[in-house]
C-alpha atoms as a PDB file:
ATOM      1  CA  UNK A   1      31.300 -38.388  49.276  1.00  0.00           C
ATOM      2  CA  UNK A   2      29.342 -39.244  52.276  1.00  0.00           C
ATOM      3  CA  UNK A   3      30.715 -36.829  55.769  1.00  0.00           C
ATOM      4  CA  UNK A   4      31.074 -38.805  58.865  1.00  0.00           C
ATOM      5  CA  UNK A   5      30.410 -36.750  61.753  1.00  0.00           C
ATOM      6  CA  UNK A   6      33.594 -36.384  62.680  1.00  0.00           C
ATOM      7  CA  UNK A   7      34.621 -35.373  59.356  1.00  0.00           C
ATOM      8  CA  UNK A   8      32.314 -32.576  59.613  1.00  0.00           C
ATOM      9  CA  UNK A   9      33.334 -32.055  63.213  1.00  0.00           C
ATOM     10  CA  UNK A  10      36.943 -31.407  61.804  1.00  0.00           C
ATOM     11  CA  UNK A  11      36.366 -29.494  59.143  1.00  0.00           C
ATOM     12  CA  UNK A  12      33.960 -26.885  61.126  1.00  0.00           C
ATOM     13  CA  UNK A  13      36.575 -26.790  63.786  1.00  0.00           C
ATOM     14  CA  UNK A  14      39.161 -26.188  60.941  1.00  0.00           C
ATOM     15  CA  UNK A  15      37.279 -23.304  59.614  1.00  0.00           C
ATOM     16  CA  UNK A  16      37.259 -21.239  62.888  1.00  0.00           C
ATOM     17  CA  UNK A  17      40.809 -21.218  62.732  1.00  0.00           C
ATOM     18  CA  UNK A  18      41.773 -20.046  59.173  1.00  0.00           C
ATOM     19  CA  UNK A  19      41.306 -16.260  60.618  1.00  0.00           C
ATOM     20  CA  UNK A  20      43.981 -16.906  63.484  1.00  0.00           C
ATOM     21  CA  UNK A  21      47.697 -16.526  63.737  1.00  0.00           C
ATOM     22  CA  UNK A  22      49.013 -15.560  60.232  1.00  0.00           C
ATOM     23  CA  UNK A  23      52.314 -17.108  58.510  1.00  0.00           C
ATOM     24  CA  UNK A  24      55.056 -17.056  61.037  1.00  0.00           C
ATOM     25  CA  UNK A  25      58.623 -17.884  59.730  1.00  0.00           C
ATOM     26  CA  UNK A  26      61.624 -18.298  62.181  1.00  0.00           C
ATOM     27  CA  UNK A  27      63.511 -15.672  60.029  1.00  0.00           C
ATOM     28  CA  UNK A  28      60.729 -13.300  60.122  1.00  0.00           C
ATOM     29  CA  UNK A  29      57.994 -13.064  62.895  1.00  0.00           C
ATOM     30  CA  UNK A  30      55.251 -10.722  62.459  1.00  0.00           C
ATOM     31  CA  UNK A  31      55.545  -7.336  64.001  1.00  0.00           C
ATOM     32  CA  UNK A  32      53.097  -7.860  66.044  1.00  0.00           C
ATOM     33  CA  UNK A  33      54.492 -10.840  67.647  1.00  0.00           C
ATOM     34  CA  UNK A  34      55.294 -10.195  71.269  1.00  0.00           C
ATOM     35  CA  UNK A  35      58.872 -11.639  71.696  1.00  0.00           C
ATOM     36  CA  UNK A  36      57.768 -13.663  74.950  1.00  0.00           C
ATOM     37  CA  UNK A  37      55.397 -15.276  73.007  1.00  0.00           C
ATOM     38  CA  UNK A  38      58.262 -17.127  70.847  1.00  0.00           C
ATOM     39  CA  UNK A  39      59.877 -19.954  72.372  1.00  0.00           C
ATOM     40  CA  UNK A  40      62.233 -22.425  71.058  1.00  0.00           C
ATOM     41  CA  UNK A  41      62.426 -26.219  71.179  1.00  0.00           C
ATOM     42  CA  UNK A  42      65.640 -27.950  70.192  1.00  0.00           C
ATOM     43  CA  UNK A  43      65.776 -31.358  68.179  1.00  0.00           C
ATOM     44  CA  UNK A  44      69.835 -33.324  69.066  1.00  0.00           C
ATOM     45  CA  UNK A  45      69.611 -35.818  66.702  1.00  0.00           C
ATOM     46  CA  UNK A  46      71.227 -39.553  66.326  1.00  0.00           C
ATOM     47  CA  UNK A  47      70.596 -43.184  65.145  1.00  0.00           C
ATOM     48  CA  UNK A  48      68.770 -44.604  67.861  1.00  0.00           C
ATOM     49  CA  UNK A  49      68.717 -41.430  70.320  1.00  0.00           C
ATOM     50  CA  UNK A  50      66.806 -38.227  70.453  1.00  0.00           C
ATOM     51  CA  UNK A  51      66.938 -34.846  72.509  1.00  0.00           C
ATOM     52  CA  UNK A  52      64.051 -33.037  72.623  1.00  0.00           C
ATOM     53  CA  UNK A  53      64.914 -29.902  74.606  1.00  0.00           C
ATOM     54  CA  UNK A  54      61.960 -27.755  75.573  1.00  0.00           C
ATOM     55  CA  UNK A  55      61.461 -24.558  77.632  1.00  0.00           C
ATOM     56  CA  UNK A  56      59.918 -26.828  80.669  1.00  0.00           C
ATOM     57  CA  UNK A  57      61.794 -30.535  79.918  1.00  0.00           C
ATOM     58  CA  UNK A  58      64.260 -31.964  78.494  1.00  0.00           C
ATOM     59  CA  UNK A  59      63.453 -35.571  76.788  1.00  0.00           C
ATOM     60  CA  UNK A  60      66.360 -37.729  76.248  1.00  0.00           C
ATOM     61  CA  UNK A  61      64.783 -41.169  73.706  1.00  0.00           C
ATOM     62  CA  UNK A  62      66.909 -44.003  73.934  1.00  0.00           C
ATOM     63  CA  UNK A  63      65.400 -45.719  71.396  1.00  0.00           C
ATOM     64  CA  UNK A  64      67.842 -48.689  71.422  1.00  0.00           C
ATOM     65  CA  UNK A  65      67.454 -48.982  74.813  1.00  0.00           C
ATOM     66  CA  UNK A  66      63.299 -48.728  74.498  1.00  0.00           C
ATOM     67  CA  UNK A  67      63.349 -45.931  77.728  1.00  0.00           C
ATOM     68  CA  UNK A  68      62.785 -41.944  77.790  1.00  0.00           C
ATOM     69  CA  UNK A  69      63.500 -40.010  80.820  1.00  0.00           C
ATOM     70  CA  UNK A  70      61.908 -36.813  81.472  1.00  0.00           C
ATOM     71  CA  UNK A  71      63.844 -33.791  83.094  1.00  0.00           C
ATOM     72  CA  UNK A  72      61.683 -31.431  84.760  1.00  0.00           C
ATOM     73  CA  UNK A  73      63.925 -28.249  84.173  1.00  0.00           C
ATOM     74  CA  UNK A  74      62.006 -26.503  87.408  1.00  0.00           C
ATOM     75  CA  UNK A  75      62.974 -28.948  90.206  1.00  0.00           C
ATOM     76  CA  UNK A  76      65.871 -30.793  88.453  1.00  0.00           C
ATOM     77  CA  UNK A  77      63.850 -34.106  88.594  1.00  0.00           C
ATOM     78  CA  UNK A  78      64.542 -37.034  86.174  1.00  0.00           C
ATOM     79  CA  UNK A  79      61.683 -39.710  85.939  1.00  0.00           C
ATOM     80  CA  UNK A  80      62.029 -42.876  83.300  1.00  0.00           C
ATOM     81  CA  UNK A  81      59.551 -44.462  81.464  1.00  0.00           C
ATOM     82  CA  UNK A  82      59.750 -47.394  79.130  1.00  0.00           C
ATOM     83  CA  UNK A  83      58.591 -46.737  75.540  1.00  0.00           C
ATOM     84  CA  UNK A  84      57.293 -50.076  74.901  1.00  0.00           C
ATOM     85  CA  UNK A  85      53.674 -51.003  75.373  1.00  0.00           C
ATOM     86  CA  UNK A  86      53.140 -53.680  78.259  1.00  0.00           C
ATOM     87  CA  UNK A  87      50.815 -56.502  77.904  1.00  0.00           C
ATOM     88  CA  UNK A  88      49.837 -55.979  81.518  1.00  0.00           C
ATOM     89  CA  UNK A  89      48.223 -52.474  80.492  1.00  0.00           C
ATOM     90  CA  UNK A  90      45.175 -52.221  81.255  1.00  0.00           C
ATOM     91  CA  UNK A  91      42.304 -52.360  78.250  1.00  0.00           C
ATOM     92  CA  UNK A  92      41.222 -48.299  78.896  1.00  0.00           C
ATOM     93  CA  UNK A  93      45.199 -47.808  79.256  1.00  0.00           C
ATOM     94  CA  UNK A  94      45.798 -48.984  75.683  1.00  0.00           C
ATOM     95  CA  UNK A  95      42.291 -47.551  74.594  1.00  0.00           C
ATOM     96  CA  UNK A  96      43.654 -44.517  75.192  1.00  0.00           C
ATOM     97  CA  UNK A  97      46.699 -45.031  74.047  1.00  0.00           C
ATOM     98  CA  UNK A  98      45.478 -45.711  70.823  1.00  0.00           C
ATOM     99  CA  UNK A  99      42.705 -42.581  71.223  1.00  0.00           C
ATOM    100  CA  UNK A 100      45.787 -40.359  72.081  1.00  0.00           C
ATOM    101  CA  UNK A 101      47.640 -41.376  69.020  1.00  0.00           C
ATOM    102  CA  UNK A 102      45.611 -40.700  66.471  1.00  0.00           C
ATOM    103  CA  UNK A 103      46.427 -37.872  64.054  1.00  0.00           C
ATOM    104  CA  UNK A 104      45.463 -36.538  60.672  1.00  0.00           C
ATOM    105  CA  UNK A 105      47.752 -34.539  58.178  1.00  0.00           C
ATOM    106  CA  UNK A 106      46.087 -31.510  56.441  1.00  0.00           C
ATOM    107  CA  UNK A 107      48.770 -29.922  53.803  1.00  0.00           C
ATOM    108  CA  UNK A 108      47.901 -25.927  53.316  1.00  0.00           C
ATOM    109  CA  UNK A 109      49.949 -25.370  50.840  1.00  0.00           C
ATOM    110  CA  UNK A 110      52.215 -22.264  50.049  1.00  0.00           C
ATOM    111  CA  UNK A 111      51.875 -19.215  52.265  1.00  0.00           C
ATOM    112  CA  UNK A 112      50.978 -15.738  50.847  1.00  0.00           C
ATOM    113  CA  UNK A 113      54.206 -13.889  50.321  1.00  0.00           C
ATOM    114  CA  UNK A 114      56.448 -17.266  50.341  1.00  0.00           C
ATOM    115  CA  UNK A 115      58.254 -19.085  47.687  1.00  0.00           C
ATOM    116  CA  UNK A 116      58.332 -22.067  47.083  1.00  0.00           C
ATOM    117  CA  UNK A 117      60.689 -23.202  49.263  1.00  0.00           C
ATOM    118  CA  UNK A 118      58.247 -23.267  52.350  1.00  0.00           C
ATOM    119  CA  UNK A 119      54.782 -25.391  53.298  1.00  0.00           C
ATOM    120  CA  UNK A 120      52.317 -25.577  55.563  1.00  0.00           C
ATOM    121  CA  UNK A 121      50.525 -28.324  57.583  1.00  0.00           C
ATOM    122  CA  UNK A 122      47.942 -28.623  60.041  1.00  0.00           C
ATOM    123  CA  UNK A 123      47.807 -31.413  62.207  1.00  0.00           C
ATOM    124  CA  UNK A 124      44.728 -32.401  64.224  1.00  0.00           C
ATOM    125  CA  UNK A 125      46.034 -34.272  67.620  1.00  0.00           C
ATOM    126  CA  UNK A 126      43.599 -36.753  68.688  1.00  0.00           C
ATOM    127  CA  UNK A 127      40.684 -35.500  66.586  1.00  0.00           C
ATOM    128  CA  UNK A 128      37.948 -38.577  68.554  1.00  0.00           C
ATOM    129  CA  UNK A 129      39.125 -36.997  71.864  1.00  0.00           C
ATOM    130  CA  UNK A 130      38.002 -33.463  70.706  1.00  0.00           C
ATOM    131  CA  UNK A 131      34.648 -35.278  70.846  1.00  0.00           C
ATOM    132  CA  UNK A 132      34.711 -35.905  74.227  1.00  0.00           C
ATOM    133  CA  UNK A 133      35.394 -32.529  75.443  1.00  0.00           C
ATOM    134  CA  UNK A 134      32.109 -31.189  77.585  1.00  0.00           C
ATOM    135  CA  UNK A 135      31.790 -35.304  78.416  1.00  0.00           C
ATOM    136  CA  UNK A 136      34.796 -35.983  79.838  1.00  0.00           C
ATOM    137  CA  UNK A 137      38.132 -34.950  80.693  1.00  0.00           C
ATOM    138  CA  UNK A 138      39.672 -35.229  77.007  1.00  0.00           C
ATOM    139  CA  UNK A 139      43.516 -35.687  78.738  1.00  0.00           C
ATOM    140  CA  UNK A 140      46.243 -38.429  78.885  1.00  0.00           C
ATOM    141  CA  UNK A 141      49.356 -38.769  81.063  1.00  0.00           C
ATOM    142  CA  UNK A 142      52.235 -40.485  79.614  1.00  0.00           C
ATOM    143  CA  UNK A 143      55.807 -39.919  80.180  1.00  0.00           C
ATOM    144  CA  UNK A 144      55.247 -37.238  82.653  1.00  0.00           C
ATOM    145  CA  UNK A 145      53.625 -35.240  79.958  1.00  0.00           C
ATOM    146  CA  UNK A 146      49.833 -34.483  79.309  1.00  0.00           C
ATOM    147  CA  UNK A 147      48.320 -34.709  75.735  1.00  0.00           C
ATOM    148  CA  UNK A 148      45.676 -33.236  74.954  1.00  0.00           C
ATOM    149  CA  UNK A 149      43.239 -32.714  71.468  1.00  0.00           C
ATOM    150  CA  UNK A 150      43.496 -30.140  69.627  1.00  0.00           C
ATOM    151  CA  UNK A 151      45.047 -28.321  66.276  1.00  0.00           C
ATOM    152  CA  UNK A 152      48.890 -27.473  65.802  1.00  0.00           C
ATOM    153  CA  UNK A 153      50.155 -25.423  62.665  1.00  0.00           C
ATOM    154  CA  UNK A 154      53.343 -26.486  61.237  1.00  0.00           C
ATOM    155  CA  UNK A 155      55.586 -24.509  58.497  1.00  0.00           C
ATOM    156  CA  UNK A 156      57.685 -26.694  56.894  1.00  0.00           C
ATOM    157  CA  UNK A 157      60.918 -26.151  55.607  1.00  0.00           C
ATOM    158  CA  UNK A 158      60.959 -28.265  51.997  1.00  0.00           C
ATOM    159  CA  UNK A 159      64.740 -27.395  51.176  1.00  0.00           C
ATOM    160  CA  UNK A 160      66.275 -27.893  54.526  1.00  0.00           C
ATOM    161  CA  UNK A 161      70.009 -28.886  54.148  1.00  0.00           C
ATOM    162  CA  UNK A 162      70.133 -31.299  56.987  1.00  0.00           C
ATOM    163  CA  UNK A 163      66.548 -33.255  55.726  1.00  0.00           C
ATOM    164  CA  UNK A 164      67.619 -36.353  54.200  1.00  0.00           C
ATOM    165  CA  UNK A 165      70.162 -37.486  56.669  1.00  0.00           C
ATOM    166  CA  UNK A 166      67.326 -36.073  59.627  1.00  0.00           C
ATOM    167  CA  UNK A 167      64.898 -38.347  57.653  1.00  0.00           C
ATOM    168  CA  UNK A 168      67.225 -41.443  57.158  1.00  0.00           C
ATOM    169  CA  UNK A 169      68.001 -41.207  60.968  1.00  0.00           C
ATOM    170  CA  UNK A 170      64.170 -41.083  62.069  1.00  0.00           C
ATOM    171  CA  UNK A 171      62.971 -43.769  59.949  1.00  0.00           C
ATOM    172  CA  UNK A 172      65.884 -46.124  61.948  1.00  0.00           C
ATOM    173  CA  UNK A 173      64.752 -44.653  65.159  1.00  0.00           C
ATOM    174  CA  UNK A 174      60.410 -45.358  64.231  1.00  0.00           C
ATOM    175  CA  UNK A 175      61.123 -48.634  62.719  1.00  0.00           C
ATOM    176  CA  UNK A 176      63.268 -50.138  66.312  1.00  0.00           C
ATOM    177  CA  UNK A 177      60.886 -52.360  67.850  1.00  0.00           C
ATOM    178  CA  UNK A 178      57.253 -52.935  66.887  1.00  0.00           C
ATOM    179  CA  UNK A 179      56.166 -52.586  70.655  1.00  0.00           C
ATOM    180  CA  UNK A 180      56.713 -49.226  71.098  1.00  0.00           C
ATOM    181  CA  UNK A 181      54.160 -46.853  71.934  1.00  0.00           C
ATOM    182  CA  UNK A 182      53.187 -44.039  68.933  1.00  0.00           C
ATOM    183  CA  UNK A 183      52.418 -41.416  71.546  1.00  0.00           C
ATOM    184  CA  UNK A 184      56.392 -40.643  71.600  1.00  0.00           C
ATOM    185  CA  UNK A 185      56.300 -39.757  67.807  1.00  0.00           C
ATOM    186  CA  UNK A 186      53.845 -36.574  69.003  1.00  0.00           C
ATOM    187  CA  UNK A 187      56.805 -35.919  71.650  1.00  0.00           C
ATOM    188  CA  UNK A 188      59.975 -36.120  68.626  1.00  0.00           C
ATOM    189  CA  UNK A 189      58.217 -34.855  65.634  1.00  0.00           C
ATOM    190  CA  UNK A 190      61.389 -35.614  63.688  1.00  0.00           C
ATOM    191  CA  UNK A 191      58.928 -39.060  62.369  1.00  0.00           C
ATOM    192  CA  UNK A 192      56.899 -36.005  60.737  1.00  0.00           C
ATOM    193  CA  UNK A 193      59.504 -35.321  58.330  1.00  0.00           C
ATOM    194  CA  UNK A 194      58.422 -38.171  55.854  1.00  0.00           C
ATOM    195  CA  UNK A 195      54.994 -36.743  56.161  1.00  0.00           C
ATOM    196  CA  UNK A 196      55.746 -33.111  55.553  1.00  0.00           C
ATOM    197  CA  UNK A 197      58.535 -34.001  52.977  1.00  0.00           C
ATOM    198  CA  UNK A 198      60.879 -31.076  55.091  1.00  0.00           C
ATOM    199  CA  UNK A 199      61.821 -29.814  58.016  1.00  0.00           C
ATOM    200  CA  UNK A 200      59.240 -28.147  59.886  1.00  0.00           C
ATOM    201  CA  UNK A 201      60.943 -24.829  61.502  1.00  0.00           C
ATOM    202  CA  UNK A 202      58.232 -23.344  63.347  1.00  0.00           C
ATOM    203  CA  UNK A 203      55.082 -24.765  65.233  1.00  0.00           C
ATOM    204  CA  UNK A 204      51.968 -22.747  66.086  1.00  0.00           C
ATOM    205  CA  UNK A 205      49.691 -23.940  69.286  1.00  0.00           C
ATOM    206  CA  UNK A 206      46.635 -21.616  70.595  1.00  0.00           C
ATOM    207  CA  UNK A 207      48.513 -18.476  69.408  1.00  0.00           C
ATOM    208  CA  UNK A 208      51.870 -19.516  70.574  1.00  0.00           C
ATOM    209  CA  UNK A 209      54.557 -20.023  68.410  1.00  0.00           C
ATOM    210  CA  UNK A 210      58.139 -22.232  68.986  1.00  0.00           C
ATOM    211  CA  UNK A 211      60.913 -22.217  66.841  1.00  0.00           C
ATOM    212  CA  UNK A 212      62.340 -25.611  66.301  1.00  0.00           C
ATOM    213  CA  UNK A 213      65.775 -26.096  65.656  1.00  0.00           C
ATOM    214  CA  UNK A 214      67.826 -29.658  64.281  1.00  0.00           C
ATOM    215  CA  UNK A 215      70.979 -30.677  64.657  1.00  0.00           C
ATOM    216  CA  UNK A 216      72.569 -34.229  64.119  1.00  0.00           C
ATOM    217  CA  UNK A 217      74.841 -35.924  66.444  1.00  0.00           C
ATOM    218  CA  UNK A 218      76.136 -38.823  67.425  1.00  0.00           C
ATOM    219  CA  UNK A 219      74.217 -41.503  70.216  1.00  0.00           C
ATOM    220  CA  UNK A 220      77.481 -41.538  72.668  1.00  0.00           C
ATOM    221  CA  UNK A 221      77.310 -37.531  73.215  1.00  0.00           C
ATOM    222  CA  UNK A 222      73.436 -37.441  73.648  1.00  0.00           C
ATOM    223  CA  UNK A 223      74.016 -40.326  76.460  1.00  0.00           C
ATOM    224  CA  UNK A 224      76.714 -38.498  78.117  1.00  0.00           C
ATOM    225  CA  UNK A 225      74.556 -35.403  78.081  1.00  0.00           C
ATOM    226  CA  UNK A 226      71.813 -38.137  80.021  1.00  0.00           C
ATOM    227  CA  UNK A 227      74.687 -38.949  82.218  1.00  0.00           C
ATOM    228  CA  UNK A 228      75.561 -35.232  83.026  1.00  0.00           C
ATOM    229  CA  UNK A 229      72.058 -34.090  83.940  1.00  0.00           C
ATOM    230  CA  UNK A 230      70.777 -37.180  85.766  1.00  0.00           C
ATOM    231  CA  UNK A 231      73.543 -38.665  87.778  1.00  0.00           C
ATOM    232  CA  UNK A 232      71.088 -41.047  90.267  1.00  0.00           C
ATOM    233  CA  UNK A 233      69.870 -42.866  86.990  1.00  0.00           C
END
């Protein structure tokens, strides 16, 4: 098989990290683990709507609706954005787009000390950006947040009791509208689930570890929680 140089790129840059965080399960950090170092993101769940409640934002995807607004949980501020692509963007606006969407699935396999009831995934954000880094500034604004390239760890849950009703409700959500842009499936990693075949329970980013939590609702309660938290909307 003949490597492409950014196949070599990615597997070089995969190899410096298999000596970094070890295997980190919600129900049993290491002991090493500083608890301040463990934050959680929260997943509310519904056909055609999405919460994605972080430490710094709150997301609220109205996928029907083809809009996301962005809380900023600091100053209180709620910004909208559509989630369709416009024809009016300009060509390096959808360049990136596209750049900023890429991603490739690496499956790891079992951890040491795991049954099987747990996998692991590595997936490489943007991996053509990482190529620009030391060029030019390898970063992408959308939605009020910044992606960037780079490598996030994923331990995946494979017998997760809420997985196929999670996964029946994200393939609606992904399949609403062909014009909408892929950048918001890095944003509600629930359209990972097909991918990973589970639930992924804990993500690992430059030594930092979240907890992610699902749960499943209904789209009426997630919109009244909108309705709650930005009233000038």
């Amino acid at each position: 098989m003949k490597l492409t140089s950014l196949t070599v790129f990615v597997l070089v840059y995969l190899a410096s990290l298999t000596s970094g965080v070890a295997s980190t399960w919600r129900s049993s950090p290491p002991v090493s683990m500083d608890e301040q170092q463990v934050t959680t993101i929260r997943f509310m769940v519904a056909r055609g709507y999405t919460i994605v409640d972080g430490q710094k934002r709150t997301l609220f995807i109205d996928y029907d609706k083809g809009v996301v607004v962005n809380l900023a949980k600091e100053t209180g501020r709620c910004r909208q954005f559509s989630l369709l692509s416009s024809e009016q963007d300009a060509g390096f606006v959808t360049g990136q787009i596209k750049l900023f969407s890429e991603l490739i699935f690496l499956e790891e396999g079992q951890p040491k000390g795991e049954d099987g009831q747990y996998s692991r995934y590595k997936v490489i954000n943007a991996p053509r950006a990482m190529l620009l880094r030391g060029v030019t500034k390898a970063t992408f604004a959308q939605y009020g947040v910044t992606f960037t390239p780079g490598v996030t760890t994923y331990n995946v849950d494979l017998e997760h009791v809420d997985f196929k009703e999670l996964l029946a409700l994200t393939e609606h959500n992904g399949s609403i509208g062909s014009g909408i842009t892929p950048l918001i499936f890095q944003l509600d990693i629930t359209h990972f689930l097909s991918r990973f075949g589970g639930v992924p329970v804990v993500k690992i980013e430059k030594a930092r570890v979240v907890e992610l939590y699902f749960a499943i609702y209904n789209a009426q309660s997630l919109r009244g929680m909108l309705a709650a938290q930005c009233v000038d909307l």
